[in-house]
PDB file of N, CA and C in Angstrom:
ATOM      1  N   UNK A   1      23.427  -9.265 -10.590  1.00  0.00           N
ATOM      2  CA  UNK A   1      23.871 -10.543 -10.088  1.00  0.00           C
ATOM      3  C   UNK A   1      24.676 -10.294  -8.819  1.00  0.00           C
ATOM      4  N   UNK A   2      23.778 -10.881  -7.643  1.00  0.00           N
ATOM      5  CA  UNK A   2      25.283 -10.707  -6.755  1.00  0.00           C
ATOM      6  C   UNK A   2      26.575 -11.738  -6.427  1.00  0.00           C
ATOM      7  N   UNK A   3      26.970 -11.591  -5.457  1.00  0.00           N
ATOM      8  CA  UNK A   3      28.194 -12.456  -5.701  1.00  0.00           C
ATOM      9  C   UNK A   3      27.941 -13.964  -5.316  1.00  0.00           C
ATOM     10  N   UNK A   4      26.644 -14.362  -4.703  1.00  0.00           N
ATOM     11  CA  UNK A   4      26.856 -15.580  -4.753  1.00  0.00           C
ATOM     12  C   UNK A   4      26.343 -16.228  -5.723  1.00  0.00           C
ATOM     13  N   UNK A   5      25.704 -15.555  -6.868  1.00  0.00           N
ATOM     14  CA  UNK A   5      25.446 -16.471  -8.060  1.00  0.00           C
ATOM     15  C   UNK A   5      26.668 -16.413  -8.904  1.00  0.00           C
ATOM     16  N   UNK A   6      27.744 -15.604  -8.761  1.00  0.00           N
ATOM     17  CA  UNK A   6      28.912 -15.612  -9.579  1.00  0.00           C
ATOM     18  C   UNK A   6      29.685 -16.681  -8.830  1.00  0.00           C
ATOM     19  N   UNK A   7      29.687 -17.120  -7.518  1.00  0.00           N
ATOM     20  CA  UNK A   7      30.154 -18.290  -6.935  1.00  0.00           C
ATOM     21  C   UNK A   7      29.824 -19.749  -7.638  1.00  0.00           C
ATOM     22  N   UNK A   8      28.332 -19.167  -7.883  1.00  0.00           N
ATOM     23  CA  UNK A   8      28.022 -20.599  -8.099  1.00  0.00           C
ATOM     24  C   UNK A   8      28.200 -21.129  -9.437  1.00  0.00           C
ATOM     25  N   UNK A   9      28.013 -20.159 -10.476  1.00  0.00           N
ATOM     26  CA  UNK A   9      28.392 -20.175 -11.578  1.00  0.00           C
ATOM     27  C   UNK A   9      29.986 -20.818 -12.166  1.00  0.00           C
ATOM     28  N   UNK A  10      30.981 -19.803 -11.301  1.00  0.00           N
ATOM     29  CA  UNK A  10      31.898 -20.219 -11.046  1.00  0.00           C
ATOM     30  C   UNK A  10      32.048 -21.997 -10.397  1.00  0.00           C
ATOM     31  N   UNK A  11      31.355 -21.988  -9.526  1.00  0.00           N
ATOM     32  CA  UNK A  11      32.018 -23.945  -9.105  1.00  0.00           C
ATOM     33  C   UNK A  11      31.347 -24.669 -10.215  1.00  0.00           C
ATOM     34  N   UNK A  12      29.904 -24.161 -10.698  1.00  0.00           N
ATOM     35  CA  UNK A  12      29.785 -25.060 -11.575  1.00  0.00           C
ATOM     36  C   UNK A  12      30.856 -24.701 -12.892  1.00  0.00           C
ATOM     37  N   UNK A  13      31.165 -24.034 -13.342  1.00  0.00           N
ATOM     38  CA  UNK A  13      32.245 -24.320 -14.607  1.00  0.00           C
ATOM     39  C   UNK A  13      33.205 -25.128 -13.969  1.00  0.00           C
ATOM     40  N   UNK A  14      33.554 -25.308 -13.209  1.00  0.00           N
ATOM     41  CA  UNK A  14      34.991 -25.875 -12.120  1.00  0.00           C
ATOM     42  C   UNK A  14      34.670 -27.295 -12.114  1.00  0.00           C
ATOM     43  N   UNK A  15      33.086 -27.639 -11.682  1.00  0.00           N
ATOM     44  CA  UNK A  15      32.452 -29.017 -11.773  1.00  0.00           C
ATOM     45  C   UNK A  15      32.800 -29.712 -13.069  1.00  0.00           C
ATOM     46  N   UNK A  16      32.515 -28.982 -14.357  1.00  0.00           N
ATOM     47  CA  UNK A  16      31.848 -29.134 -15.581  1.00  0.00           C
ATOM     48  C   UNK A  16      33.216 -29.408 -16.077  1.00  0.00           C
ATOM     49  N   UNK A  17      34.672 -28.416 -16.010  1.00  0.00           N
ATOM     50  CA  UNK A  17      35.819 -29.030 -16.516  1.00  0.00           C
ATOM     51  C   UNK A  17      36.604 -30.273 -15.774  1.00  0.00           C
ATOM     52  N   UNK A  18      36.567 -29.977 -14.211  1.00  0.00           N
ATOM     53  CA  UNK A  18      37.218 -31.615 -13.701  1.00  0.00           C
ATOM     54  C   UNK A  18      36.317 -32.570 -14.402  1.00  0.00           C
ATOM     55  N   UNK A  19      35.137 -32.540 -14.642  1.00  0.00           N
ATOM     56  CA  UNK A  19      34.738 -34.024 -14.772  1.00  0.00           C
ATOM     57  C   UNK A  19      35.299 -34.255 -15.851  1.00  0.00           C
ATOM     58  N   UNK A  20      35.697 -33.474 -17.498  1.00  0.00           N
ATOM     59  CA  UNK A  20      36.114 -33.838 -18.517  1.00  0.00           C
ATOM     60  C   UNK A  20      37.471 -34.104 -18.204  1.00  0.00           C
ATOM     61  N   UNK A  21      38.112 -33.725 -17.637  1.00  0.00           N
ATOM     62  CA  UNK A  21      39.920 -34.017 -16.802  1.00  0.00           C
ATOM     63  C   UNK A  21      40.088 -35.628 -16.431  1.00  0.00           C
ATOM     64  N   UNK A  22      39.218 -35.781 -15.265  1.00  0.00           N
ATOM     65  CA  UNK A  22      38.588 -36.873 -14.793  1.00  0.00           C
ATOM     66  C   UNK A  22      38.166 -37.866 -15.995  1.00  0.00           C
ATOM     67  N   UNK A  23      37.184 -37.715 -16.983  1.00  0.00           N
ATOM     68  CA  UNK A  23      36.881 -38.457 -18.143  1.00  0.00           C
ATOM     69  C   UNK A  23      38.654 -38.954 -19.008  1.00  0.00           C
ATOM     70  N   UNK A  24      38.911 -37.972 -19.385  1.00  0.00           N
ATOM     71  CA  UNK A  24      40.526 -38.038 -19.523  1.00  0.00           C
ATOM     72  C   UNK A  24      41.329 -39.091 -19.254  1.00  0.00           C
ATOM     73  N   UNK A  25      41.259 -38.668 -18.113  1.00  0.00           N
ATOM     74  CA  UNK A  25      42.142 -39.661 -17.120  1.00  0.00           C
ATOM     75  C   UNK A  25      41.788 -41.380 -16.616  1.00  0.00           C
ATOM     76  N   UNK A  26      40.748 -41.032 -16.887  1.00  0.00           N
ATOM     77  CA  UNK A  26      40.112 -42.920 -16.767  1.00  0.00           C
ATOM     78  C   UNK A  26      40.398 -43.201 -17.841  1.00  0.00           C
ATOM     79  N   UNK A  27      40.024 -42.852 -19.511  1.00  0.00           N
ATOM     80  CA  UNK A  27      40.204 -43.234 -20.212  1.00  0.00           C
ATOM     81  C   UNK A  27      41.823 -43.341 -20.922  1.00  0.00           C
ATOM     82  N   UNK A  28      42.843 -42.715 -20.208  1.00  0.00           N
ATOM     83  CA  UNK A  28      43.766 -43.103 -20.513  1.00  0.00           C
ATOM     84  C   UNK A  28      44.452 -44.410 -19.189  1.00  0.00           C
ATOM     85  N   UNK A  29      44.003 -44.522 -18.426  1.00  0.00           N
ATOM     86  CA  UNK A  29      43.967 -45.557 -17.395  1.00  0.00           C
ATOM     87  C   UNK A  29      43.657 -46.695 -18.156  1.00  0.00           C
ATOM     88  N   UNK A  30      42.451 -46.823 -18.459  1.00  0.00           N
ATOM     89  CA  UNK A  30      41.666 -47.991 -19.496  1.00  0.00           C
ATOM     90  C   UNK A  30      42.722 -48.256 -20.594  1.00  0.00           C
ATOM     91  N   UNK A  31      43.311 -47.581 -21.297  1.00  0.00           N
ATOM     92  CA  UNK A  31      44.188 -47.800 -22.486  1.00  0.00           C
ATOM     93  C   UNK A  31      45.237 -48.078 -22.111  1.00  0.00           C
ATOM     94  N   UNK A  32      45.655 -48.096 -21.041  1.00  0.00           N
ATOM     95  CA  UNK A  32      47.171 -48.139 -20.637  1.00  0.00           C
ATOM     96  C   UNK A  32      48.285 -49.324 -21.053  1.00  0.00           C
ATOM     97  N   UNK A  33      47.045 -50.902 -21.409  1.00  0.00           N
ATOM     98  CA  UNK A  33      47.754 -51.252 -21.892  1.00  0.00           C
ATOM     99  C   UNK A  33      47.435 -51.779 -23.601  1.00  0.00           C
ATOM    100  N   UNK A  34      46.692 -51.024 -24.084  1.00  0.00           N
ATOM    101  CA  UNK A  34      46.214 -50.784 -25.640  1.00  0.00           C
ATOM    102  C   UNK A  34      47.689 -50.315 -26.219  1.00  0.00           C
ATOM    103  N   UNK A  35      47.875 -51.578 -27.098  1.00  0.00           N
ATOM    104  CA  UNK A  35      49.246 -51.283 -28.246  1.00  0.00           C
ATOM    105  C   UNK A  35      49.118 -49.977 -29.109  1.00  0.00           C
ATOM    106  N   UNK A  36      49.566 -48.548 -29.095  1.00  0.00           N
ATOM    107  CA  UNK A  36      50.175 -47.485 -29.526  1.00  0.00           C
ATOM    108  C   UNK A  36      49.403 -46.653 -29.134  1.00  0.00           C
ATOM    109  N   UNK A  37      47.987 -46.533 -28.218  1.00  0.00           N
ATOM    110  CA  UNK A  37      47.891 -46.326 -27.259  1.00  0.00           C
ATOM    111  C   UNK A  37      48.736 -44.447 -26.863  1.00  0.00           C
ATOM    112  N   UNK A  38      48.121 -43.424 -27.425  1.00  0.00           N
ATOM    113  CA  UNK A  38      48.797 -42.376 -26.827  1.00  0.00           C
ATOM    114  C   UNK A  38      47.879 -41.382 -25.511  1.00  0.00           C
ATOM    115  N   UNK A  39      48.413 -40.960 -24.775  1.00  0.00           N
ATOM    116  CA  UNK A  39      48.008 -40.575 -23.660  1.00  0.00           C
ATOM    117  C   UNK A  39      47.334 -39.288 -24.307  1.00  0.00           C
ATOM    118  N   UNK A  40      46.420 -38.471 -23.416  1.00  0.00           N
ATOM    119  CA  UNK A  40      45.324 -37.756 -23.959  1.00  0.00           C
ATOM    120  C   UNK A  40      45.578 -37.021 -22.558  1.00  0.00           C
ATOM    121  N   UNK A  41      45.417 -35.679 -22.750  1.00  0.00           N
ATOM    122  CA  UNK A  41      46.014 -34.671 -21.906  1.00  0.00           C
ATOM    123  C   UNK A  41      44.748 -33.598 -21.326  1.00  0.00           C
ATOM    124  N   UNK A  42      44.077 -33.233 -20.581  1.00  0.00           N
ATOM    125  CA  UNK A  42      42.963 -31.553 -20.231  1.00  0.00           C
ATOM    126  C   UNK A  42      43.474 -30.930 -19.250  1.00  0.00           C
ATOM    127  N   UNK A  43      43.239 -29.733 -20.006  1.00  0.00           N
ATOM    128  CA  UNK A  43      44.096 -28.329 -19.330  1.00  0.00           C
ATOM    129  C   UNK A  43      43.059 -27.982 -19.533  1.00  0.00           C
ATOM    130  N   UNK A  44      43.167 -26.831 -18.168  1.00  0.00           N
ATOM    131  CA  UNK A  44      42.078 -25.324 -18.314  1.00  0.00           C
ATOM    132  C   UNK A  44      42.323 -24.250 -16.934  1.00  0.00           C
ATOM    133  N   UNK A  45      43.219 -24.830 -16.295  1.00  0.00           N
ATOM    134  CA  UNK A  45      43.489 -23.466 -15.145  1.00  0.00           C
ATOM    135  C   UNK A  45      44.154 -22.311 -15.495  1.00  0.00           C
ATOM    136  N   UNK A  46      45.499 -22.682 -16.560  1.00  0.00           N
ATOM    137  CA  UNK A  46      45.763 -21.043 -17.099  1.00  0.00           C
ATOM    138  C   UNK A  46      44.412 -20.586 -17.298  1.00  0.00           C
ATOM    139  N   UNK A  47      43.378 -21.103 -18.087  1.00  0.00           N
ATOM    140  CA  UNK A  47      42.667 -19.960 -19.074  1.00  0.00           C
ATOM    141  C   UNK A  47      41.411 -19.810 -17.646  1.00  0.00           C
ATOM    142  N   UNK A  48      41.219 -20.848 -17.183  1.00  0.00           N
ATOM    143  CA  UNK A  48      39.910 -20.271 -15.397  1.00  0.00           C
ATOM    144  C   UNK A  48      40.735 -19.373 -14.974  1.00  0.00           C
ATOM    145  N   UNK A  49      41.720 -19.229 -14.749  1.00  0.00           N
ATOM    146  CA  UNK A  49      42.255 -18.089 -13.623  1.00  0.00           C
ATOM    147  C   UNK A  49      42.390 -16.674 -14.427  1.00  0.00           C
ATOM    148  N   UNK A  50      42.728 -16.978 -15.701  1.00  0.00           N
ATOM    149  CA  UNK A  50      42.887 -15.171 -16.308  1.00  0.00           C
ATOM    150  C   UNK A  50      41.142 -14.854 -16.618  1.00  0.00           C
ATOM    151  N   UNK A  51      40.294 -15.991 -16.450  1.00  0.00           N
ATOM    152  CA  UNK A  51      39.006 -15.576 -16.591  1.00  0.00           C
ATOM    153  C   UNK A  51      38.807 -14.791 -15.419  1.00  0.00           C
ATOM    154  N   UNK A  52      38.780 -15.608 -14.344  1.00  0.00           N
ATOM    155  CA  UNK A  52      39.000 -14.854 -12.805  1.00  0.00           C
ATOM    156  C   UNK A  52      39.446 -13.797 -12.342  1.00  0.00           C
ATOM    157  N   UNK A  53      40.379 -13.656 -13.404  1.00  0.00           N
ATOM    158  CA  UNK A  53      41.173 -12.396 -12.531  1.00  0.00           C
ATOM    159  C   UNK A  53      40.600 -11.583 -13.413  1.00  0.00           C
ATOM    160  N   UNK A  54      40.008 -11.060 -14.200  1.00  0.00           N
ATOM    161  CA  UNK A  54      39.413 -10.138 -15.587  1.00  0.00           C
ATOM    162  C   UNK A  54      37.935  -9.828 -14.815  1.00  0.00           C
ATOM    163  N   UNK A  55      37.453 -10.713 -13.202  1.00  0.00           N
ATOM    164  CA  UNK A  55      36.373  -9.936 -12.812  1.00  0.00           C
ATOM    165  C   UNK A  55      34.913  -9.931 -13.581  1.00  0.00           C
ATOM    166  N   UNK A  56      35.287 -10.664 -15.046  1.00  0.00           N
ATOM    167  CA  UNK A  56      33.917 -10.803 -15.740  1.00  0.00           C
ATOM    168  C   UNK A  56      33.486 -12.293 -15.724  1.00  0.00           C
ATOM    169  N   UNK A  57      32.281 -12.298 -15.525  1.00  0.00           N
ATOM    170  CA  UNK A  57      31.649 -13.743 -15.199  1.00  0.00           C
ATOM    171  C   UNK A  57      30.942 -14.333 -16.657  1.00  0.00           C
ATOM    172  N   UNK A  58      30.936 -13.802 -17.477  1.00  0.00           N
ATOM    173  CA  UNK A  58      31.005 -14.560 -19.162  1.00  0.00           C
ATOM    174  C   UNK A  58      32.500 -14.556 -19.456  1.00  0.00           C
ATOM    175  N   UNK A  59      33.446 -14.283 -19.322  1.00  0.00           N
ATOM    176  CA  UNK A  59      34.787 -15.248 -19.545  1.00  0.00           C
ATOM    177  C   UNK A  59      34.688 -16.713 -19.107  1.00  0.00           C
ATOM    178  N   UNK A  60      34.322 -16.736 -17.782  1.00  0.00           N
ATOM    179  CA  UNK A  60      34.231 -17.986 -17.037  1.00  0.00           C
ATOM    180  C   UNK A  60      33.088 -18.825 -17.567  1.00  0.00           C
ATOM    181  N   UNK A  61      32.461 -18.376 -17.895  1.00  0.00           N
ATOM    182  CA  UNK A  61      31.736 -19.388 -18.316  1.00  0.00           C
ATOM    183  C   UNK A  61      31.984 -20.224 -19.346  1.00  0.00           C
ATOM    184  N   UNK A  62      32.622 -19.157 -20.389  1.00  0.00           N
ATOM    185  CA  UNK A  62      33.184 -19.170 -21.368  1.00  0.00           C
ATOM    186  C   UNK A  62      34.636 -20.130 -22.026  1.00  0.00           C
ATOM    187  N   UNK A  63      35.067 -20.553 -20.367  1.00  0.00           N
ATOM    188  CA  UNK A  63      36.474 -21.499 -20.086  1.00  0.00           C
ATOM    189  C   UNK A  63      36.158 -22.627 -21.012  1.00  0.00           C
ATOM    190  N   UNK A  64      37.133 -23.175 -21.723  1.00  0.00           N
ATOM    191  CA  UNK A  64      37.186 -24.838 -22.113  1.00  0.00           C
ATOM    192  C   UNK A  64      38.049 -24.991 -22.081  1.00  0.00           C
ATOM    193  N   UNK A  65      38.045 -26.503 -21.746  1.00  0.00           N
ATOM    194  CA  UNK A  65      39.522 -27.131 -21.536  1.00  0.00           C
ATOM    195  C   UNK A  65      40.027 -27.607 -22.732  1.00  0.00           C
ATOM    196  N   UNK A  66      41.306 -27.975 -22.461  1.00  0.00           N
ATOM    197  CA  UNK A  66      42.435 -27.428 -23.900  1.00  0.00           C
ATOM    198  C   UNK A  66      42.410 -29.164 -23.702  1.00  0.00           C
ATOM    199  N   UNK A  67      42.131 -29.643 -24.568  1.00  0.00           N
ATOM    200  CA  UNK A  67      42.490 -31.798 -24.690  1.00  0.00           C
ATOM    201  C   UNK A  67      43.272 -31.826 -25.828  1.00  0.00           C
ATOM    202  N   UNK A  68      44.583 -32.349 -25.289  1.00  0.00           N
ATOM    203  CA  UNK A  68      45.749 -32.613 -26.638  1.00  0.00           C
ATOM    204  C   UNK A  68      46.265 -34.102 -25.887  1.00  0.00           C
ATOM    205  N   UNK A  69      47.033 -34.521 -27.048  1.00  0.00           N
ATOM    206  CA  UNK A  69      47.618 -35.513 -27.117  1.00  0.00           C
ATOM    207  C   UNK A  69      49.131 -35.445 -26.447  1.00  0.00           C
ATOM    208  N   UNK A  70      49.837 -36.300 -25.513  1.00  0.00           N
ATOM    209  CA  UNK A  70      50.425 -36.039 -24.933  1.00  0.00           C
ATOM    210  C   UNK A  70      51.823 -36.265 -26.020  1.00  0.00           C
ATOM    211  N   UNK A  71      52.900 -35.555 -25.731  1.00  0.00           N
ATOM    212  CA  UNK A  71      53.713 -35.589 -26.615  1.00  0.00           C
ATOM    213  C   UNK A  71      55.152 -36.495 -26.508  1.00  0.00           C
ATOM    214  N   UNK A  72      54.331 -37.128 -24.914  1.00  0.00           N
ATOM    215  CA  UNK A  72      55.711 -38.361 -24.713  1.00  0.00           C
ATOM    216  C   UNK A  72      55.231 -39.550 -25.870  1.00  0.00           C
ATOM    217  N   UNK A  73      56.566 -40.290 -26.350  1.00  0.00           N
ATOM    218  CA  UNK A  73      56.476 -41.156 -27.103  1.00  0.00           C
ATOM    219  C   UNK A  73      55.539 -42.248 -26.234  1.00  0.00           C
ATOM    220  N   UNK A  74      54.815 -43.594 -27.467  1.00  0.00           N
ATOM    221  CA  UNK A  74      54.288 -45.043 -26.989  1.00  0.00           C
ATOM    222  C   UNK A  74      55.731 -45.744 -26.498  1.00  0.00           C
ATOM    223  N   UNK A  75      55.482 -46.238 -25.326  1.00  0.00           N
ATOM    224  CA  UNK A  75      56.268 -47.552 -25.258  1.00  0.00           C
ATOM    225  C   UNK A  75      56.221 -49.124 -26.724  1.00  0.00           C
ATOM    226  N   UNK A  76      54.761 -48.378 -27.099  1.00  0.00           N
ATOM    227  CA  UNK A  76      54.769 -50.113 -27.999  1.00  0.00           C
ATOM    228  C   UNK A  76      55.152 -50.042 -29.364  1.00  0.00           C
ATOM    229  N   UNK A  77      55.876 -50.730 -30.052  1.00  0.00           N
ATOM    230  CA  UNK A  77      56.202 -51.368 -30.661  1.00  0.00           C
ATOM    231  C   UNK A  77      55.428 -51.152 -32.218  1.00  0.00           C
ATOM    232  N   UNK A  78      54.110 -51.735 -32.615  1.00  0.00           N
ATOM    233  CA  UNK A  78      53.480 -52.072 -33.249  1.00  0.00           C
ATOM    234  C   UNK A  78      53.048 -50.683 -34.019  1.00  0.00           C
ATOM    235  N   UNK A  79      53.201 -49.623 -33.385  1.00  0.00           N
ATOM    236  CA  UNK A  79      52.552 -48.312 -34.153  1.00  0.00           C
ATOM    237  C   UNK A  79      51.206 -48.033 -33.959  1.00  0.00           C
ATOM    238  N   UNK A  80      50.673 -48.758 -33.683  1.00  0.00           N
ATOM    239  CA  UNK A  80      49.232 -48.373 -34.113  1.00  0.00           C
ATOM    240  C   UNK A  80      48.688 -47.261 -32.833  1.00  0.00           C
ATOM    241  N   UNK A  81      47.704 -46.638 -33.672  1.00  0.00           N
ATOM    242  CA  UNK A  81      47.428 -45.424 -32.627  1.00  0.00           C
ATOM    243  C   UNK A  81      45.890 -45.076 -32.665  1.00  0.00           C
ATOM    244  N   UNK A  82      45.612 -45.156 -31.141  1.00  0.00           N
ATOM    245  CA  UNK A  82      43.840 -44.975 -31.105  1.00  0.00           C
ATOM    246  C   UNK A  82      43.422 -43.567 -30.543  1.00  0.00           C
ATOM    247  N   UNK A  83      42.916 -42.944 -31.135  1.00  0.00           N
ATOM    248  CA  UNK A  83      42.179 -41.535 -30.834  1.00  0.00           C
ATOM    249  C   UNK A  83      41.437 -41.398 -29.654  1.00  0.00           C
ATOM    250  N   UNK A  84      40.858 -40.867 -28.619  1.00  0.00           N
ATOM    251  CA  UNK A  84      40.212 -40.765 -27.495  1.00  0.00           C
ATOM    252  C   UNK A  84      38.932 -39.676 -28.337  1.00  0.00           C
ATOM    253  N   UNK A  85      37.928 -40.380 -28.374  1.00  0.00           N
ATOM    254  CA  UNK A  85      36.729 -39.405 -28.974  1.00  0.00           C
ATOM    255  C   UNK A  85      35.571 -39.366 -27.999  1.00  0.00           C
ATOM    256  N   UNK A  86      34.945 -38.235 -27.358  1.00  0.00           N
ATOM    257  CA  UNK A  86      34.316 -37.637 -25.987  1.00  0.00           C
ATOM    258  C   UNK A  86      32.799 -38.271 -26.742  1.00  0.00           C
ATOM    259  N   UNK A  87      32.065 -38.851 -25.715  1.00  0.00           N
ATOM    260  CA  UNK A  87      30.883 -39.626 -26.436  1.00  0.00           C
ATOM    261  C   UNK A  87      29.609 -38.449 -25.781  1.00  0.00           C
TER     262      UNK A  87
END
């Protein structure tokens, strides 16, 4: 493999996690004002960059992003709480 298929490999994993970040992020936009309503979080640059720096191109491929629930409290009231499930 030379290095520009490890480039490309590389932007596409890079493509493949912003868009789930991006998915994320609209969908906590959309909920914003859904009663208990908790924010929904994607990480993955710690774990792309120690893939990166390790020089092996199945780590990277290998990246997923970390989706947790954010751990600031709801503003609302009512309790109720809706899950974010990836369709």
């Amino acid at each position: 493999m030379d290095f520009s298929d490890k480039n490309i490999i590389l932007l596409s994993k890079l493509l493949d996690l912003t868009y789930t970040k991006n998915k994320v992020i609209a969908n906590n936009i959309a909920n914003a004002n859904t009663p208990g309503y908790k924010k929904v979080e994607a990480s993955f640059m710690k774990e792309l960059q120690k893939a990166i720096e390790s020089n092996k191109i199945e780590k990277v491929k290998n990246v997923e992003e970390n989706i947790t629930f954010s751990k600031s409290k709801s503003t609302r009231k009512d309790g109720t709480t809706l899950i974010w499930i990836e369709s």
